[in-house]
PDB file of N, CA and C in Angstrom:
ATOM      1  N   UNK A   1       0.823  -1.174   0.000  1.00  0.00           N
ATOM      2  CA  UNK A   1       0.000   0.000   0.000  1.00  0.00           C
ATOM      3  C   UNK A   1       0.869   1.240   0.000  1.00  0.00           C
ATOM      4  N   UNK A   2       0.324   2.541  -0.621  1.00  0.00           N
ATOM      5  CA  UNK A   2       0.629   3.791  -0.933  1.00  0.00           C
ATOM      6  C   UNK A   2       0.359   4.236   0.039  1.00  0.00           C
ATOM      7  N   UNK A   3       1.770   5.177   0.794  1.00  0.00           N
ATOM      8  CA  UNK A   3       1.216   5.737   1.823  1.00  0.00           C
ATOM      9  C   UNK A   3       0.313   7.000   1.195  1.00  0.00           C
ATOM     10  N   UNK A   4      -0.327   7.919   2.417  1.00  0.00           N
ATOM     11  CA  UNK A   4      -0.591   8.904   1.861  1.00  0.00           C
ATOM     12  C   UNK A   4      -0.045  10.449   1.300  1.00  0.00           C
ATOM     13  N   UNK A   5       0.195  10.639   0.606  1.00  0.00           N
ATOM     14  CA  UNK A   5       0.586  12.211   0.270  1.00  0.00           C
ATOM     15  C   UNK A   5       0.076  13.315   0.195  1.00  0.00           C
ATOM     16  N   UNK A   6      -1.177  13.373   1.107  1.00  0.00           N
ATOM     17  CA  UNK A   6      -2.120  14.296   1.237  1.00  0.00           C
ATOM     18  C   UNK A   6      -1.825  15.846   2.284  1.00  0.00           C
ATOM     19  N   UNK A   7      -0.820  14.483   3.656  1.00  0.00           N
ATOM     20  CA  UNK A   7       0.003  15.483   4.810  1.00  0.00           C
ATOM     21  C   UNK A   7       1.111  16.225   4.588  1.00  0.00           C
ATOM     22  N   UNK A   8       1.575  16.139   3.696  1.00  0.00           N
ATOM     23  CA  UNK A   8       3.214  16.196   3.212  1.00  0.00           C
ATOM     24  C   UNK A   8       2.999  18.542   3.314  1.00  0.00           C
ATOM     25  N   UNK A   9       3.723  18.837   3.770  1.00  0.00           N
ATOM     26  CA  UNK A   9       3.667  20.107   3.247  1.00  0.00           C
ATOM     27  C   UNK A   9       5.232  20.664   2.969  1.00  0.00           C
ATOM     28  N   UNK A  10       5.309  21.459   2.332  1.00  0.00           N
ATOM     29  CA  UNK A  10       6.817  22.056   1.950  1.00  0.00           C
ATOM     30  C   UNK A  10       7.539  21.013   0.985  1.00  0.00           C
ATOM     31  N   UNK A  11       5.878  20.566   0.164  1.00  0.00           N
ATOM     32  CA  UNK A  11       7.029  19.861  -0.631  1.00  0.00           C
ATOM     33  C   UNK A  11       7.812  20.446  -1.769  1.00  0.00           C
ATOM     34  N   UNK A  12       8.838  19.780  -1.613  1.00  0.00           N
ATOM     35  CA  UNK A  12      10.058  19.995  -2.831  1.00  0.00           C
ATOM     36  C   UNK A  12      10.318  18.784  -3.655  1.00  0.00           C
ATOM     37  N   UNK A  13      10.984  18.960  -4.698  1.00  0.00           N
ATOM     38  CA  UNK A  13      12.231  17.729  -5.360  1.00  0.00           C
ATOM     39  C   UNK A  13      13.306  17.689  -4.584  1.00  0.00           C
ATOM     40  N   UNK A  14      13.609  16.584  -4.692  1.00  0.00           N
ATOM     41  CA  UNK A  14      15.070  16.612  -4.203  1.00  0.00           C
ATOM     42  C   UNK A  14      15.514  15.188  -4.891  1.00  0.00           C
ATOM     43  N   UNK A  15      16.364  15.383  -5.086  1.00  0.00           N
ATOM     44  CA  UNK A  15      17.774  13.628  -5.794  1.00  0.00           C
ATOM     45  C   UNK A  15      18.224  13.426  -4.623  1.00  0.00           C
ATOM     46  N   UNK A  16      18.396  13.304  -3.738  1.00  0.00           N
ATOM     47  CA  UNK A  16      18.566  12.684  -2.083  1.00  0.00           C
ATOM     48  C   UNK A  16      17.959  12.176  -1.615  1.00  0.00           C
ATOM     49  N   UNK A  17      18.404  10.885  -1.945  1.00  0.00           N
ATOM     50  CA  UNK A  17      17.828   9.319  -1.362  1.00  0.00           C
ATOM     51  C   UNK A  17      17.525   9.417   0.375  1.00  0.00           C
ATOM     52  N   UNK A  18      18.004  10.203   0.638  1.00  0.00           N
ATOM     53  CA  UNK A  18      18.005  10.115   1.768  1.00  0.00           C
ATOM     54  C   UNK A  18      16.576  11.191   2.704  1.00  0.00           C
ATOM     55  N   UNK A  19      16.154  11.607   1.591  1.00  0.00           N
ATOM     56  CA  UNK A  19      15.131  13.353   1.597  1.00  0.00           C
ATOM     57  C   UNK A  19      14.443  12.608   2.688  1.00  0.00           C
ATOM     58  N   UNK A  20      13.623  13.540   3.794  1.00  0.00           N
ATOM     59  CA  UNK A  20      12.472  12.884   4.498  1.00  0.00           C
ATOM     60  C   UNK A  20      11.042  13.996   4.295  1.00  0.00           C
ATOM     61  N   UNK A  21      10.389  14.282   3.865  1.00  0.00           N
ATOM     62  CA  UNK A  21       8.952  15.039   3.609  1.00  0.00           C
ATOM     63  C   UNK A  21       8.994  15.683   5.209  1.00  0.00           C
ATOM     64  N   UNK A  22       8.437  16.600   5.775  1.00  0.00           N
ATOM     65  CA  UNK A  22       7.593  17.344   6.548  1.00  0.00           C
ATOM     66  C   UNK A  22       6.153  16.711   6.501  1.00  0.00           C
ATOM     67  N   UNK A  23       5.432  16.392   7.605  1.00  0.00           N
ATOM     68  CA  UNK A  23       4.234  15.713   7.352  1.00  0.00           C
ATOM     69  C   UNK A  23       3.813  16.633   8.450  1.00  0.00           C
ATOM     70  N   UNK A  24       2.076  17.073   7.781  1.00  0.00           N
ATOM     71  CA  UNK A  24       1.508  17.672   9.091  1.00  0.00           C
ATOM     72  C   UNK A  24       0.739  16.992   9.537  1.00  0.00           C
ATOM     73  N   UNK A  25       1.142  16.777  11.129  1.00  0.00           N
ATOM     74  CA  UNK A  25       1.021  15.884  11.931  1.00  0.00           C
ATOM     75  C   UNK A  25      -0.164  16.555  13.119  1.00  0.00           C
ATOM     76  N   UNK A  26      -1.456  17.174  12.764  1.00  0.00           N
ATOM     77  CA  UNK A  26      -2.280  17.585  13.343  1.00  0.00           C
ATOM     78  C   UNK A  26      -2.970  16.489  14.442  1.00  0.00           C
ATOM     79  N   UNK A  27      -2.691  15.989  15.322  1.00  0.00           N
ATOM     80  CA  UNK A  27      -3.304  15.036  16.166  1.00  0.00           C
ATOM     81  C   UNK A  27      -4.898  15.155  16.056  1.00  0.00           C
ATOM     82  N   UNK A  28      -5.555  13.914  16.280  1.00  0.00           N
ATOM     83  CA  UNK A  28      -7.358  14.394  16.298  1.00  0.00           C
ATOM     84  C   UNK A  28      -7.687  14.447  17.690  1.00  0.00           C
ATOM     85  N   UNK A  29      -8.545  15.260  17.379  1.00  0.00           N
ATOM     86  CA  UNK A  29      -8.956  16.187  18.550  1.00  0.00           C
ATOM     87  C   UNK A  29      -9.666  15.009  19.666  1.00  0.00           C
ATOM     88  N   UNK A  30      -9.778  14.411  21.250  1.00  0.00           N
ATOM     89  CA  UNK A  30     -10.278  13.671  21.046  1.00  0.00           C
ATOM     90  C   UNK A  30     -11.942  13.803  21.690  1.00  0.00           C
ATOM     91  N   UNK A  31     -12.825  13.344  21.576  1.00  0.00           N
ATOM     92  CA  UNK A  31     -14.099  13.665  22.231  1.00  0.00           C
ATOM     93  C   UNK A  31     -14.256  13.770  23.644  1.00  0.00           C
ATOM     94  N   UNK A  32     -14.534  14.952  24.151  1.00  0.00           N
ATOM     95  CA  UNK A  32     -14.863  14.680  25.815  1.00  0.00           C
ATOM     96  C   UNK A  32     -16.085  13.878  25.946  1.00  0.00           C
ATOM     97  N   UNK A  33     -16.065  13.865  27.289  1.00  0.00           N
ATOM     98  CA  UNK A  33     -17.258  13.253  27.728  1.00  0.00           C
ATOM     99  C   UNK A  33     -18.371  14.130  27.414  1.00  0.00           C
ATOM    100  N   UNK A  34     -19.662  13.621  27.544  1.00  0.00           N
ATOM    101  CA  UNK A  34     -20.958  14.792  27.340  1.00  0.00           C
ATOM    102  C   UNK A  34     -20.790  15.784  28.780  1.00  0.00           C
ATOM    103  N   UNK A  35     -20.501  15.069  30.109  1.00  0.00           N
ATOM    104  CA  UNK A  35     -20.947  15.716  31.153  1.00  0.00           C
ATOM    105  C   UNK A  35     -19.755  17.011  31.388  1.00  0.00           C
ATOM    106  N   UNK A  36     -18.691  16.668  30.185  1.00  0.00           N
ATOM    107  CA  UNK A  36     -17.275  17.806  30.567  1.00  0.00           C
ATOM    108  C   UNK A  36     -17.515  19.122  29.511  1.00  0.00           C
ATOM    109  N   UNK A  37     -18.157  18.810  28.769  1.00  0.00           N
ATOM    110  CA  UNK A  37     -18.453  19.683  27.502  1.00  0.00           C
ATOM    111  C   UNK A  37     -19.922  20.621  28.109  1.00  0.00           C
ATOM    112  N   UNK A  38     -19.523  22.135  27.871  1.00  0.00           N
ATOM    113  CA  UNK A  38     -20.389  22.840  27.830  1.00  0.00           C
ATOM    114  C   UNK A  38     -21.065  23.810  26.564  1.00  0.00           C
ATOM    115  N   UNK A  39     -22.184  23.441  26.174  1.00  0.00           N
ATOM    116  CA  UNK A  39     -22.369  23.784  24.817  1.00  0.00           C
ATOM    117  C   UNK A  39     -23.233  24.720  24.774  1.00  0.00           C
ATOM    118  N   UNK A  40     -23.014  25.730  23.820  1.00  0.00           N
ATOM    119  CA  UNK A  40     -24.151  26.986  23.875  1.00  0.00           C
ATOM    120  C   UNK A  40     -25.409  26.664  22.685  1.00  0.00           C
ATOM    121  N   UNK A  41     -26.183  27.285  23.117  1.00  0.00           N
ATOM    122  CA  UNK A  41     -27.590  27.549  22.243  1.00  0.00           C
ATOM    123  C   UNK A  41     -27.879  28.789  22.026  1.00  0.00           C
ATOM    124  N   UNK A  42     -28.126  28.739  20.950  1.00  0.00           N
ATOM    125  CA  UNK A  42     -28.961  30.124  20.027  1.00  0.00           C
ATOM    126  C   UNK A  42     -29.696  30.415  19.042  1.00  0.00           C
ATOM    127  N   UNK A  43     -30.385  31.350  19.305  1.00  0.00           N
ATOM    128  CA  UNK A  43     -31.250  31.384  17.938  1.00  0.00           C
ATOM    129  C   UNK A  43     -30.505  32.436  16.901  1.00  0.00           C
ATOM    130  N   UNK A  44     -30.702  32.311  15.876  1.00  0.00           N
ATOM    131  CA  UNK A  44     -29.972  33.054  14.715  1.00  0.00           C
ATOM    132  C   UNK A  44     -30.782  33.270  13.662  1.00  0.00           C
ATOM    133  N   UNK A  45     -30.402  35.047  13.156  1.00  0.00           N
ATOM    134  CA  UNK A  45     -31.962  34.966  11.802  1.00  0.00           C
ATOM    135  C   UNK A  45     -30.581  35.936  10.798  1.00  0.00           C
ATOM    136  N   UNK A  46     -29.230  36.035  11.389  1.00  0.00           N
ATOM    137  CA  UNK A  46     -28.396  37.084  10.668  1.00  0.00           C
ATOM    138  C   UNK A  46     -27.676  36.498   9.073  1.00  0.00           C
ATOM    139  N   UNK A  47     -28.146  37.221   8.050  1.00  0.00           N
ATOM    140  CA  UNK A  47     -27.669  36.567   6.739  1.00  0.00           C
ATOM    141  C   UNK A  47     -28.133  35.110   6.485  1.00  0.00           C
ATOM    142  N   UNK A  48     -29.964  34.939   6.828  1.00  0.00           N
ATOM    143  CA  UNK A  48     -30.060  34.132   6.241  1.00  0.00           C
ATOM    144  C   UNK A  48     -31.461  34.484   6.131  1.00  0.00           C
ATOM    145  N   UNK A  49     -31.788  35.452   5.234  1.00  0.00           N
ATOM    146  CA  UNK A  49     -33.103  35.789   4.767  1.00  0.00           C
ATOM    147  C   UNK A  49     -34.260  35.985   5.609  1.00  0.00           C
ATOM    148  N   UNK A  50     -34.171  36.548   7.200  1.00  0.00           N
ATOM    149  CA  UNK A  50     -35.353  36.200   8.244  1.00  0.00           C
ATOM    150  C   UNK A  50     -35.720  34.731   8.364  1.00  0.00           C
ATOM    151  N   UNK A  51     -35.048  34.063   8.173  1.00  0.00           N
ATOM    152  CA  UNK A  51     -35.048  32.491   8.325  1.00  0.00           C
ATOM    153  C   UNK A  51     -34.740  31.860   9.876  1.00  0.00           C
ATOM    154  N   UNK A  52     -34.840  31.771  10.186  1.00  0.00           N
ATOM    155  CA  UNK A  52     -34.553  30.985  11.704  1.00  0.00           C
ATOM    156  C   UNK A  52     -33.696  29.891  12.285  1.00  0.00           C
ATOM    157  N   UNK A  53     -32.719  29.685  12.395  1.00  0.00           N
ATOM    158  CA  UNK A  53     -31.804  28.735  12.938  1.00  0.00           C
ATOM    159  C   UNK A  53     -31.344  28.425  14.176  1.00  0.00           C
ATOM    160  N   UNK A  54     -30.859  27.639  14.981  1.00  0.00           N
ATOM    161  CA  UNK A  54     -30.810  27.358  15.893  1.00  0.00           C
ATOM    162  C   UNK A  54     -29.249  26.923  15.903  1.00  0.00           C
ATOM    163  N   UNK A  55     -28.940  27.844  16.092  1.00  0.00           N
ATOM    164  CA  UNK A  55     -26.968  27.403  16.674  1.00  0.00           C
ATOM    165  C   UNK A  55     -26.715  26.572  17.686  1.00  0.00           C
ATOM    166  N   UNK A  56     -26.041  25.690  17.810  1.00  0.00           N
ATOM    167  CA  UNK A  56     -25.222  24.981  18.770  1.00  0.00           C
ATOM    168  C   UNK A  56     -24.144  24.958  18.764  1.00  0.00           C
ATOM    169  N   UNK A  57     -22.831  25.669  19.840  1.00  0.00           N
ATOM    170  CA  UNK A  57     -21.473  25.622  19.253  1.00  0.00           C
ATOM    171  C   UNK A  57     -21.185  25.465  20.592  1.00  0.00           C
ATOM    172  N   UNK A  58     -19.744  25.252  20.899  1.00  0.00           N
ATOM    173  CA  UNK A  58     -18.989  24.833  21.890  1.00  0.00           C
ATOM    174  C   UNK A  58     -18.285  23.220  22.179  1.00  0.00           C
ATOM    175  N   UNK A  59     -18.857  22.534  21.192  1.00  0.00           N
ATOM    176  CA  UNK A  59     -18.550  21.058  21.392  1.00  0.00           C
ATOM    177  C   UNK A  59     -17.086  20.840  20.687  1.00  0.00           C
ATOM    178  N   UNK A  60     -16.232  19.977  22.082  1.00  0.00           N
ATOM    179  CA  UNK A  60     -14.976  19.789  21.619  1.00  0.00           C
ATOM    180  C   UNK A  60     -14.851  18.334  21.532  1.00  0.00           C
ATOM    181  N   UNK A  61     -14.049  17.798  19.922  1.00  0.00           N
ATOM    182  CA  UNK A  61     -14.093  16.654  19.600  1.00  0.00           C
ATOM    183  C   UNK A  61     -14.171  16.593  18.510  1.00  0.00           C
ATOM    184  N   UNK A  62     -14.172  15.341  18.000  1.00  0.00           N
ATOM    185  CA  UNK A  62     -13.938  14.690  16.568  1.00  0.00           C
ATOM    186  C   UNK A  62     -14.730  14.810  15.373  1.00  0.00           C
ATOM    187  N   UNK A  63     -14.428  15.516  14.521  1.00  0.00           N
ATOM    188  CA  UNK A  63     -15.668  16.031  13.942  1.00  0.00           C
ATOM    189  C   UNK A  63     -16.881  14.941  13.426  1.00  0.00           C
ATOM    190  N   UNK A  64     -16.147  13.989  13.294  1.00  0.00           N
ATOM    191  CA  UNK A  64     -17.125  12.378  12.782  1.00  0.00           C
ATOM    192  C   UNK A  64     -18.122  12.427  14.176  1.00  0.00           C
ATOM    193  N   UNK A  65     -17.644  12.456  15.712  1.00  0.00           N
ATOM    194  CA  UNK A  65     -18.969  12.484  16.493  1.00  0.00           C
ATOM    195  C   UNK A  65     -19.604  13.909  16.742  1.00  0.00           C
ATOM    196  N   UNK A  66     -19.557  15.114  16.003  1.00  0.00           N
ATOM    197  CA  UNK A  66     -20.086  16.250  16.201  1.00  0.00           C
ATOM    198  C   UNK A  66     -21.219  15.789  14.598  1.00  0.00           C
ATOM    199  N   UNK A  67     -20.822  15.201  13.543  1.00  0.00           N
ATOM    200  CA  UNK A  67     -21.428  15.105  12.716  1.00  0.00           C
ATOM    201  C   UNK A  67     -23.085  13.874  13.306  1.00  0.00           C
ATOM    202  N   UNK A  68     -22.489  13.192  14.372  1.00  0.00           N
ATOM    203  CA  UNK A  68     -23.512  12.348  14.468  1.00  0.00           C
ATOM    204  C   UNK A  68     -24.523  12.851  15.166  1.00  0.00           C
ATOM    205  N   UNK A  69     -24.059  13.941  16.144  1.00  0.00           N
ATOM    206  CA  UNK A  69     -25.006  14.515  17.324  1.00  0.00           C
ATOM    207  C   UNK A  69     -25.660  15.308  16.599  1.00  0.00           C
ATOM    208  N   UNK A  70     -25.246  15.729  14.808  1.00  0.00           N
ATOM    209  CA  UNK A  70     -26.019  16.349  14.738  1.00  0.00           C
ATOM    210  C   UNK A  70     -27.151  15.664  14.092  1.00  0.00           C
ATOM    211  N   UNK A  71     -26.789  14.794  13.215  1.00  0.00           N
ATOM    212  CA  UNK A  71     -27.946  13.754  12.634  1.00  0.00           C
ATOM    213  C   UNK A  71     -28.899  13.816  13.842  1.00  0.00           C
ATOM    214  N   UNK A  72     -28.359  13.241  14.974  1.00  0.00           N
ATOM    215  CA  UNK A  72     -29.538  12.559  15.821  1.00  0.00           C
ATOM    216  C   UNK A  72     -30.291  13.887  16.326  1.00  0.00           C
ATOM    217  N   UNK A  73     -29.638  15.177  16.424  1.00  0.00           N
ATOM    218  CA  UNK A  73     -30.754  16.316  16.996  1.00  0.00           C
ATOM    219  C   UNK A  73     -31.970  16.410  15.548  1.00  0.00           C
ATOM    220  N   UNK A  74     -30.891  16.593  14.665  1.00  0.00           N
ATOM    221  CA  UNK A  74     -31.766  16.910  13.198  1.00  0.00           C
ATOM    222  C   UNK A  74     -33.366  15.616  13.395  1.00  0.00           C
ATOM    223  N   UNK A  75     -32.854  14.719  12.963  1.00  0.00           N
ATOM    224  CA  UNK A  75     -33.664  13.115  13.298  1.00  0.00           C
ATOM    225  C   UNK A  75     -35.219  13.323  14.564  1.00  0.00           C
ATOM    226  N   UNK A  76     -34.507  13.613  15.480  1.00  0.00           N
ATOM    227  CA  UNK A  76     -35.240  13.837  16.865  1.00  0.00           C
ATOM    228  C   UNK A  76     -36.252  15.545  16.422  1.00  0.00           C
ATOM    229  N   UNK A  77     -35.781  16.714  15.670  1.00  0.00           N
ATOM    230  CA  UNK A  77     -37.057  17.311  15.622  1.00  0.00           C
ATOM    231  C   UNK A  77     -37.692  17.585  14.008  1.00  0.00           C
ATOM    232  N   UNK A  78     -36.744  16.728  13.255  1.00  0.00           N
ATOM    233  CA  UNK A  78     -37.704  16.544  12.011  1.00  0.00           C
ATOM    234  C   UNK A  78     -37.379  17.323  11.336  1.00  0.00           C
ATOM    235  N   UNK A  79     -36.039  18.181  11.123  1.00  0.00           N
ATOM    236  CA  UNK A  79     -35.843  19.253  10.287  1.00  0.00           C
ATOM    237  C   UNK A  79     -34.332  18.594   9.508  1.00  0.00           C
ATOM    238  N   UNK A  80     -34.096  19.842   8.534  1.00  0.00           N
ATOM    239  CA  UNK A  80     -32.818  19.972   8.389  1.00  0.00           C
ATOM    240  C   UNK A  80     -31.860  20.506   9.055  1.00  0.00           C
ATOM    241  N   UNK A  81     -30.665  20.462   8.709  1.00  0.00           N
ATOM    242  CA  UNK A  81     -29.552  21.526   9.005  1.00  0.00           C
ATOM    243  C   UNK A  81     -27.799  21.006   8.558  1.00  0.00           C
ATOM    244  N   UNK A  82     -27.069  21.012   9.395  1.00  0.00           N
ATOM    245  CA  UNK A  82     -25.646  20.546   8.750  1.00  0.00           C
ATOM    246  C   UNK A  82     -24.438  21.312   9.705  1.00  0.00           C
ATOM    247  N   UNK A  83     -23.484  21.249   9.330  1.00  0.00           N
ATOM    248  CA  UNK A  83     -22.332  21.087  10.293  1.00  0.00           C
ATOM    249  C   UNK A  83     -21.242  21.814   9.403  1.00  0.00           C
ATOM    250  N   UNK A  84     -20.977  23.385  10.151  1.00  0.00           N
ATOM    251  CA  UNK A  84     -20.428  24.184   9.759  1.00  0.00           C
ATOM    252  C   UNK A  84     -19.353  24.958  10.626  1.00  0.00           C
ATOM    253  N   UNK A  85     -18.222  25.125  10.734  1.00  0.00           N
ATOM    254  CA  UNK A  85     -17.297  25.406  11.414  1.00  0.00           C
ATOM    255  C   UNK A  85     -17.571  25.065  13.208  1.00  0.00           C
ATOM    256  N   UNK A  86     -17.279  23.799  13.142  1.00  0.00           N
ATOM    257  CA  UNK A  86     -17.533  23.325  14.745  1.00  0.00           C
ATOM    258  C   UNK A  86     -19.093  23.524  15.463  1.00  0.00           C
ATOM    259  N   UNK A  87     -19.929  24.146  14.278  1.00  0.00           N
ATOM    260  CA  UNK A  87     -21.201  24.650  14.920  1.00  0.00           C
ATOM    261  C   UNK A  87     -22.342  23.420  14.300  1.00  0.00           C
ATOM    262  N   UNK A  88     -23.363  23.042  14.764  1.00  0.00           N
ATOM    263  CA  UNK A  88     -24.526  22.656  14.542  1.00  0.00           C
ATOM    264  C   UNK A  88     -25.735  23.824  14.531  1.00  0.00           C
ATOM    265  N   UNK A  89     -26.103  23.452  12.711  1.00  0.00           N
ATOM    266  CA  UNK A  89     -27.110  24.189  12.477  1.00  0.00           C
ATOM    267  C   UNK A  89     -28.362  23.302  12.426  1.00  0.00           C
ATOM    268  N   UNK A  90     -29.362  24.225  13.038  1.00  0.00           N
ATOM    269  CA  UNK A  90     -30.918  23.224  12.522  1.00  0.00           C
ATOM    270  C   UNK A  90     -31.748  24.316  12.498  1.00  0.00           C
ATOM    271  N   UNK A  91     -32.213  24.141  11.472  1.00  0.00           N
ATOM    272  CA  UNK A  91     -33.149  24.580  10.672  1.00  0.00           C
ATOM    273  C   UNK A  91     -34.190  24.941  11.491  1.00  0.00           C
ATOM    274  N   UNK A  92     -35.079  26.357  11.482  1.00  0.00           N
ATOM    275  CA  UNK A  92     -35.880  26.528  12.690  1.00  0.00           C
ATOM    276  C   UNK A  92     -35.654  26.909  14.232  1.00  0.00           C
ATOM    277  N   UNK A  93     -36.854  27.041  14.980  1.00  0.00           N
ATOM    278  CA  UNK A  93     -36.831  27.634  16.211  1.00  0.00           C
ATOM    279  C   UNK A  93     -36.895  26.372  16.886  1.00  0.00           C
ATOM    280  N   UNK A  94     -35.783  25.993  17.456  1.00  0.00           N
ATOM    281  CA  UNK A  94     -36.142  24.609  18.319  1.00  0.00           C
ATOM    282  C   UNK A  94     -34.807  24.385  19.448  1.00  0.00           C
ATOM    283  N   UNK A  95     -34.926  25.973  20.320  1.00  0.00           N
ATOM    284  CA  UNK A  95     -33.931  25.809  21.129  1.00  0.00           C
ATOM    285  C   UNK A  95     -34.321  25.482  22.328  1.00  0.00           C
ATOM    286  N   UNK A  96     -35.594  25.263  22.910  1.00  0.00           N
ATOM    287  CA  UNK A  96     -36.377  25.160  23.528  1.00  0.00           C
ATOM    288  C   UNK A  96     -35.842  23.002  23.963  1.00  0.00           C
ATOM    289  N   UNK A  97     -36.199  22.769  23.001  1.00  0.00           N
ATOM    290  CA  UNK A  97     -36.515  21.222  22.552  1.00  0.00           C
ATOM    291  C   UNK A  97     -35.240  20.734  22.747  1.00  0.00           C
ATOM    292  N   UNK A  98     -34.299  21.206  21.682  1.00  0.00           N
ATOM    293  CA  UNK A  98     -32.650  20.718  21.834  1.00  0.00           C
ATOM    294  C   UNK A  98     -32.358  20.891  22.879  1.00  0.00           C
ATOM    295  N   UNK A  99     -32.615  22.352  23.878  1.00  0.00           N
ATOM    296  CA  UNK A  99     -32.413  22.289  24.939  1.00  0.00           C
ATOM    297  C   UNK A  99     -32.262  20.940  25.992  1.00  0.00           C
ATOM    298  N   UNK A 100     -33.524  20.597  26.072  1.00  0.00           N
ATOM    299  CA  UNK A 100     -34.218  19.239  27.052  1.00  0.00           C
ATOM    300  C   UNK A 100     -33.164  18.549  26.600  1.00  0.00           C
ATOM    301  N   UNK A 101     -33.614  18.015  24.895  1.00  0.00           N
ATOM    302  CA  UNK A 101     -32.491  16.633  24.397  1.00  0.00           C
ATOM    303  C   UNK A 101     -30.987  16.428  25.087  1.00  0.00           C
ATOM    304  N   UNK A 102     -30.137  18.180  24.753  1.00  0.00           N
ATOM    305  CA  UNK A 102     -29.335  17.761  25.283  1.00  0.00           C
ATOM    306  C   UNK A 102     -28.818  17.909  26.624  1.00  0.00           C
ATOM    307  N   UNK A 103     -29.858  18.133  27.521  1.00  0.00           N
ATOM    308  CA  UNK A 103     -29.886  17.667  28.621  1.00  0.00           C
ATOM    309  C   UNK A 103     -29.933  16.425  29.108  1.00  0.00           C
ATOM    310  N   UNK A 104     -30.846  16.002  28.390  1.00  0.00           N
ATOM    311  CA  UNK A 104     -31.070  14.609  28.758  1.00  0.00           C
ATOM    312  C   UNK A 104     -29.608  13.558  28.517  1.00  0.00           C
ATOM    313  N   UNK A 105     -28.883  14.167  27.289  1.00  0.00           N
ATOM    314  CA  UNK A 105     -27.871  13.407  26.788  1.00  0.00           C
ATOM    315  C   UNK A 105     -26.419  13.699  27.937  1.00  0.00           C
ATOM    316  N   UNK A 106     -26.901  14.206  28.928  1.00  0.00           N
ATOM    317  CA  UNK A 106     -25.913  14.822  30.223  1.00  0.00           C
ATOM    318  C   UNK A 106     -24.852  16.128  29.626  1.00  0.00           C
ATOM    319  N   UNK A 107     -24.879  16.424  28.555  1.00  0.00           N
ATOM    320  CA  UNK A 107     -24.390  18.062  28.493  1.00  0.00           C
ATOM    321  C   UNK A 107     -24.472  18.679  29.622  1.00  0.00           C
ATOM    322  N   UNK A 108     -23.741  20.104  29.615  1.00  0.00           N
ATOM    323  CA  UNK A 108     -23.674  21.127  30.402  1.00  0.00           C
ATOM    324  C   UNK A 108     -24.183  21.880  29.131  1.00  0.00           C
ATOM    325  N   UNK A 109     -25.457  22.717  29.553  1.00  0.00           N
ATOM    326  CA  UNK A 109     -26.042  23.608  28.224  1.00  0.00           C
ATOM    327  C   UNK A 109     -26.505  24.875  28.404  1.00  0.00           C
ATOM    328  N   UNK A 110     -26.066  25.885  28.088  1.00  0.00           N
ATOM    329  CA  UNK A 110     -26.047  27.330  28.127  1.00  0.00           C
ATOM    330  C   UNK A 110     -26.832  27.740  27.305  1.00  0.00           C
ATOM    331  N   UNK A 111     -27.929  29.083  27.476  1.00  0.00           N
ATOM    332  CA  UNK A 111     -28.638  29.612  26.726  1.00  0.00           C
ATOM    333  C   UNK A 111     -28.245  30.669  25.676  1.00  0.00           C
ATOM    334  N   UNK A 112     -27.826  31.253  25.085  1.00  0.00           N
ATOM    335  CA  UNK A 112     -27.453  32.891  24.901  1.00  0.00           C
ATOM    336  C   UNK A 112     -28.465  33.295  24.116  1.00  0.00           C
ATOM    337  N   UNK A 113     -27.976  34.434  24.174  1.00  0.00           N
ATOM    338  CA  UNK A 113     -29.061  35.710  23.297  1.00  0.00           C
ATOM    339  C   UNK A 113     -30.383  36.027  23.686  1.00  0.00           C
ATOM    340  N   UNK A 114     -30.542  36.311  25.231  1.00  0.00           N
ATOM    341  CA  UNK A 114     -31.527  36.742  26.044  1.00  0.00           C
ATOM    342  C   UNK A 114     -32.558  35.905  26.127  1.00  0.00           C
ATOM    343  N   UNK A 115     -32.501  34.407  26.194  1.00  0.00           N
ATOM    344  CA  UNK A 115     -33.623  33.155  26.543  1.00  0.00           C
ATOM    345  C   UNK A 115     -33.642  33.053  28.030  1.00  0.00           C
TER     346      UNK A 115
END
């Protein structure tokens, strides 16, 4: 198998058998627990047509399990949304609801923007 050449940065040529690549070696982030993580809630209507969204940001961890928490909030109130710079978007007013959920899921969960 081929390793990968995706990490490599500063690459050059070189005729030196001996060359070694620079690899960026970003460690993954790893998931806290739910009960160590404190995550904020918000509602949001800025640059997106008076449309309504529901922010969730603060969660530290792997983006593969930030992608799942968000399926399962999305799943649990029937909307859309998606996963955009560390934040969970969903579609709609449903900070109320996510609230409970991720309570229930043992979060530490913060309100903002005057709730």
């Amino acid at each position: 198998m081929k390793k990968s050449k995706k990490n490599r940065i500063n690459v050059v040529y070189s005729t030196n058998p001996d060359f070694q690549f620079d690899e960026d070696t970003e460690g993954v982030q790893e998931t806290l627990d739910p009960s160590a993580q404190r995550l904020y809630i918000s509602l949001d209507r800025k640059n997106r047509g008076g449309k309504e969204v529901t922010l969730i940001e603060g969660f530290v961890g792997d983006e593969d399990d930030l992608k799942t928490l968000a399926k399962e909030l999305k799943s649990k109130c029937g909307v859309g949304g998606s996963v955009k710079d560390s934040e969970i978007i969903i579609q709609g007013n449903f900070v109320e609801k996510l609230y409970k959920l991720l309570l229930d899921k043992n979060y530490q969960i913060k309100k903002k923007g005057g709730y």
